[in-house]
N, C-alpha and C. Protein backbone atom coordinates (compact mmCIF):
# COMPACT_ATOMS: atom_id res chain seq x y z
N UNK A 1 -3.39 -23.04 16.35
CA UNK A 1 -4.67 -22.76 16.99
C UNK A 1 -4.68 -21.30 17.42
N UNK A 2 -5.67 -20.23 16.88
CA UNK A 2 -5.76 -18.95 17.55
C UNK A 2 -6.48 -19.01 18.78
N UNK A 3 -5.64 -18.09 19.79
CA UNK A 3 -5.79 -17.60 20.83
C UNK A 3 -7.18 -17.07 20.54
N UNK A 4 -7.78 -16.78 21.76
CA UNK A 4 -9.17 -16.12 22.51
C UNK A 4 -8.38 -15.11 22.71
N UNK A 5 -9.31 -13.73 22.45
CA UNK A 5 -8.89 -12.46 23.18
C UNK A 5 -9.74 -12.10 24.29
N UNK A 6 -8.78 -11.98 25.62
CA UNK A 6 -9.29 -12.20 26.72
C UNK A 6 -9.19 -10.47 27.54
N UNK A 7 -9.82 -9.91 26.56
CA UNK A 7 -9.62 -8.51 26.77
C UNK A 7 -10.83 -8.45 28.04
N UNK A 8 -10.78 -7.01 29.20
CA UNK A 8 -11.26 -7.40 30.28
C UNK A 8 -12.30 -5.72 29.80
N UNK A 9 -13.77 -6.10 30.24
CA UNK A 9 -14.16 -4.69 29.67
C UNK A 9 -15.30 -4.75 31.12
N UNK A 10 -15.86 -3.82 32.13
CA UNK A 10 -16.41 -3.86 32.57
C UNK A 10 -17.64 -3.34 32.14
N UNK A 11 -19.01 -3.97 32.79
CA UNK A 11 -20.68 -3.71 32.40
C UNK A 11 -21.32 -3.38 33.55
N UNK A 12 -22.24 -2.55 33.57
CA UNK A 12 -22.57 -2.80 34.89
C UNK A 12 -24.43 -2.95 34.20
N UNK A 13 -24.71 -3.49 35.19
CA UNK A 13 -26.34 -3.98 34.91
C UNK A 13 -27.04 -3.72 36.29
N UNK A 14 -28.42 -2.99 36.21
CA UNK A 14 -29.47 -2.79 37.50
C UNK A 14 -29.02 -4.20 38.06
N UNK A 15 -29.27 -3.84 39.52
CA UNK A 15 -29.44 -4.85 40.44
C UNK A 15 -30.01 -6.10 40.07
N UNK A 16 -31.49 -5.76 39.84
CA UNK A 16 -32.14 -7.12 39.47
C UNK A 16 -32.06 -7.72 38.73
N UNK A 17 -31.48 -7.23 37.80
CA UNK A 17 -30.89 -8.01 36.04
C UNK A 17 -29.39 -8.83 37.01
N UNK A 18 -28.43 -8.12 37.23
CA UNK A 18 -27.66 -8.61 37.73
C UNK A 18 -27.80 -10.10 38.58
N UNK A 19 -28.18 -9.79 39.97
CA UNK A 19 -29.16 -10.89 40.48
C UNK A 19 -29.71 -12.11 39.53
N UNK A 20 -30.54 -12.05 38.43
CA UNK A 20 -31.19 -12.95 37.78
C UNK A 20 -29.66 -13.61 37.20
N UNK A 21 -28.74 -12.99 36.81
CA UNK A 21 -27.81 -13.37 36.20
C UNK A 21 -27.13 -14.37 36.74
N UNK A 22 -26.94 -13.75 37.86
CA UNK A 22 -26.15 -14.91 39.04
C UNK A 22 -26.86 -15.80 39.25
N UNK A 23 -27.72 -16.24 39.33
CA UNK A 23 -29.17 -17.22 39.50
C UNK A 23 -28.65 -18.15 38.59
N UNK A 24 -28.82 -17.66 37.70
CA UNK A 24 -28.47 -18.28 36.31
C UNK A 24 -27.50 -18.78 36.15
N UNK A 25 -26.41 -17.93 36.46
CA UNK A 25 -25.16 -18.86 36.40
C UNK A 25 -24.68 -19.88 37.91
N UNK A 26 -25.58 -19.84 38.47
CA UNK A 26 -25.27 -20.90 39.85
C UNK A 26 -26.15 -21.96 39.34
N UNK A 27 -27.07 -21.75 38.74
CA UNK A 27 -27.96 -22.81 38.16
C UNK A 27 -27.26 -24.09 37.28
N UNK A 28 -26.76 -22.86 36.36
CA UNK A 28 -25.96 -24.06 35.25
C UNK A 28 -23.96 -24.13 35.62
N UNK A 29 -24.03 -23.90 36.73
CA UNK A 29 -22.54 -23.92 37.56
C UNK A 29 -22.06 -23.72 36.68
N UNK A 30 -21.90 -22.13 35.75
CA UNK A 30 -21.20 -21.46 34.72
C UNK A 30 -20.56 -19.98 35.49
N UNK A 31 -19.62 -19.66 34.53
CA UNK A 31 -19.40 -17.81 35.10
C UNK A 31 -20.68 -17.34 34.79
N UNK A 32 -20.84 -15.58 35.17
CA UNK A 32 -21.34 -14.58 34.88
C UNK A 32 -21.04 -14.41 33.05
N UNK A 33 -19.89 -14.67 33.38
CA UNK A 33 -19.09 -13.72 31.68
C UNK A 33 -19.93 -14.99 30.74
N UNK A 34 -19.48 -15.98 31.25
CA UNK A 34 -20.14 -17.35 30.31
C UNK A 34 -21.99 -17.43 29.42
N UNK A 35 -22.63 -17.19 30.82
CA UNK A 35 -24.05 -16.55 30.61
C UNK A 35 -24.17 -15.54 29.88
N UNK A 36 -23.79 -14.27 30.29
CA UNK A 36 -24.10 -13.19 29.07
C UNK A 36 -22.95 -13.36 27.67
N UNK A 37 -21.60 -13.84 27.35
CA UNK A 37 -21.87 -14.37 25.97
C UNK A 37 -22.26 -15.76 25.54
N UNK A 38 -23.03 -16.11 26.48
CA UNK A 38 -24.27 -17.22 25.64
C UNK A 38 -25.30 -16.12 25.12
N UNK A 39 -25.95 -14.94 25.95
CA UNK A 39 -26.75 -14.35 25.80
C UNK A 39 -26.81 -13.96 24.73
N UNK A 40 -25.61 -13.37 24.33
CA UNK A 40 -25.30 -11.89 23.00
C UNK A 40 -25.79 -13.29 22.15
N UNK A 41 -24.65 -14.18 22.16
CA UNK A 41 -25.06 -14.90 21.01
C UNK A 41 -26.01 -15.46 20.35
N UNK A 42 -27.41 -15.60 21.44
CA UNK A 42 -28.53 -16.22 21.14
C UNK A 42 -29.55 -14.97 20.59
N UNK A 43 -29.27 -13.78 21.36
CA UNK A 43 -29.91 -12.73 21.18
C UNK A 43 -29.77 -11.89 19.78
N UNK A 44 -27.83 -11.86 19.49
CA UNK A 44 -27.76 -10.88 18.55
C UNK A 44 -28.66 -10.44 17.43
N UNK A 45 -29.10 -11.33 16.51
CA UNK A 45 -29.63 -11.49 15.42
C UNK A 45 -31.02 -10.59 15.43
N UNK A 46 -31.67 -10.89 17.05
CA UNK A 46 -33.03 -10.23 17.40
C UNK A 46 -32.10 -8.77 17.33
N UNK A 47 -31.52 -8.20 18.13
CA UNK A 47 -30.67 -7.17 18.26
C UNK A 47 -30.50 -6.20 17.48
N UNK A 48 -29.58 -6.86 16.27
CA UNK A 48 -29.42 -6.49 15.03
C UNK A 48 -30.56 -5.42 14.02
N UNK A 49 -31.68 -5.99 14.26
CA UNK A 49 -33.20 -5.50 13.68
C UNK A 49 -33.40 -4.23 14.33
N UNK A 50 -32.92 -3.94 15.35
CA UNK A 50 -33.23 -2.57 16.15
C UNK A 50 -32.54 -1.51 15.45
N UNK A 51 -33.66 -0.43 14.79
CA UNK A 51 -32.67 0.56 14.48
C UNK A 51 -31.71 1.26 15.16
N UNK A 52 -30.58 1.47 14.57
CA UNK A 52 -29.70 2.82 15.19
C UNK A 52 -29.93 3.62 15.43
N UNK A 53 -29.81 4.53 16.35
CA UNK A 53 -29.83 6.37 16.48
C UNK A 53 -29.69 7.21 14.91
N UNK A 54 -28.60 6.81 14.58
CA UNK A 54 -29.07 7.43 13.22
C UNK A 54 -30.02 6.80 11.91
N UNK A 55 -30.83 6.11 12.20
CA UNK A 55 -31.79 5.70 11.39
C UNK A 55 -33.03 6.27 11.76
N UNK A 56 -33.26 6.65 12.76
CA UNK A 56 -34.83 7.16 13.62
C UNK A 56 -35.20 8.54 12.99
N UNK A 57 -36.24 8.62 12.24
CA UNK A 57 -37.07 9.40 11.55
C UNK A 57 -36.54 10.41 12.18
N UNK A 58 -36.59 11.38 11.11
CA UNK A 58 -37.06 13.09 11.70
C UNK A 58 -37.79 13.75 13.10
N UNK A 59 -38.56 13.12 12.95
CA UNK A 59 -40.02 13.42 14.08
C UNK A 59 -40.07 12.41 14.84
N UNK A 60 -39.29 11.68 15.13
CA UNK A 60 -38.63 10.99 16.19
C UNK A 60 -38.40 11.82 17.43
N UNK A 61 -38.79 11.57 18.33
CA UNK A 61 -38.45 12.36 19.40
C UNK A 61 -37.08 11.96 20.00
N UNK A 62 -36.24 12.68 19.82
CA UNK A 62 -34.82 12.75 20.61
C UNK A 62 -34.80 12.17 22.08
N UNK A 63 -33.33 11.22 21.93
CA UNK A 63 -33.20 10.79 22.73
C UNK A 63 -32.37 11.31 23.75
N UNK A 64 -33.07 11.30 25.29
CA UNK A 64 -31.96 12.25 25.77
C UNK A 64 -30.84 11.57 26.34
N UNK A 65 -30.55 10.62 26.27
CA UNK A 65 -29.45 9.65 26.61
C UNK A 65 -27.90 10.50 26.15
N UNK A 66 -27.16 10.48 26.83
CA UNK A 66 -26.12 11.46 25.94
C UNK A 66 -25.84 12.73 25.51
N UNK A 67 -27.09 13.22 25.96
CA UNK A 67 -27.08 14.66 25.25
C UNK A 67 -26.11 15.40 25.88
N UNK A 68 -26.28 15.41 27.14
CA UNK A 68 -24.97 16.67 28.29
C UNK A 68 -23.40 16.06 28.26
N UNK A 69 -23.07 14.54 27.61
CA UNK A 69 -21.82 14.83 27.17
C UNK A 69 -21.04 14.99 26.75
């Protein structure tokens, strides 16, 4: 039977996302970690469809996310 890799990566999320999260997981008496990879997994596929940074047209207006580091 293979092991789970139980590698530890921290996220941080706005307050109120956060909050809703915990809601959520007191709701269905689950973790945090449990809820968001239910999330990825239900979500990815929508996800996926989003272009990349390097796919965005020419005349795309630049994103300034990243730029100063």
């Amino acid at each position: 039977m293979a092991s789970s890799d139980k590698r530890k990566q921290s996220l941080y999320f706005p307050e109120q996302m956060l909050k809703e999260i915990q809601e959520e997981a007191n709701r269905q008496d689950r973790s945090l970690s449990w809820i968001v990879q239910k999330a990825w997994k239900i979500a990815r596929k929508d996800i996926m469809k989003y272009p990349s940074v390097n796919e965005l047209a020419d005349d795309a207006p630049d994103d300034e996310r990243g730029r100063n580091e």
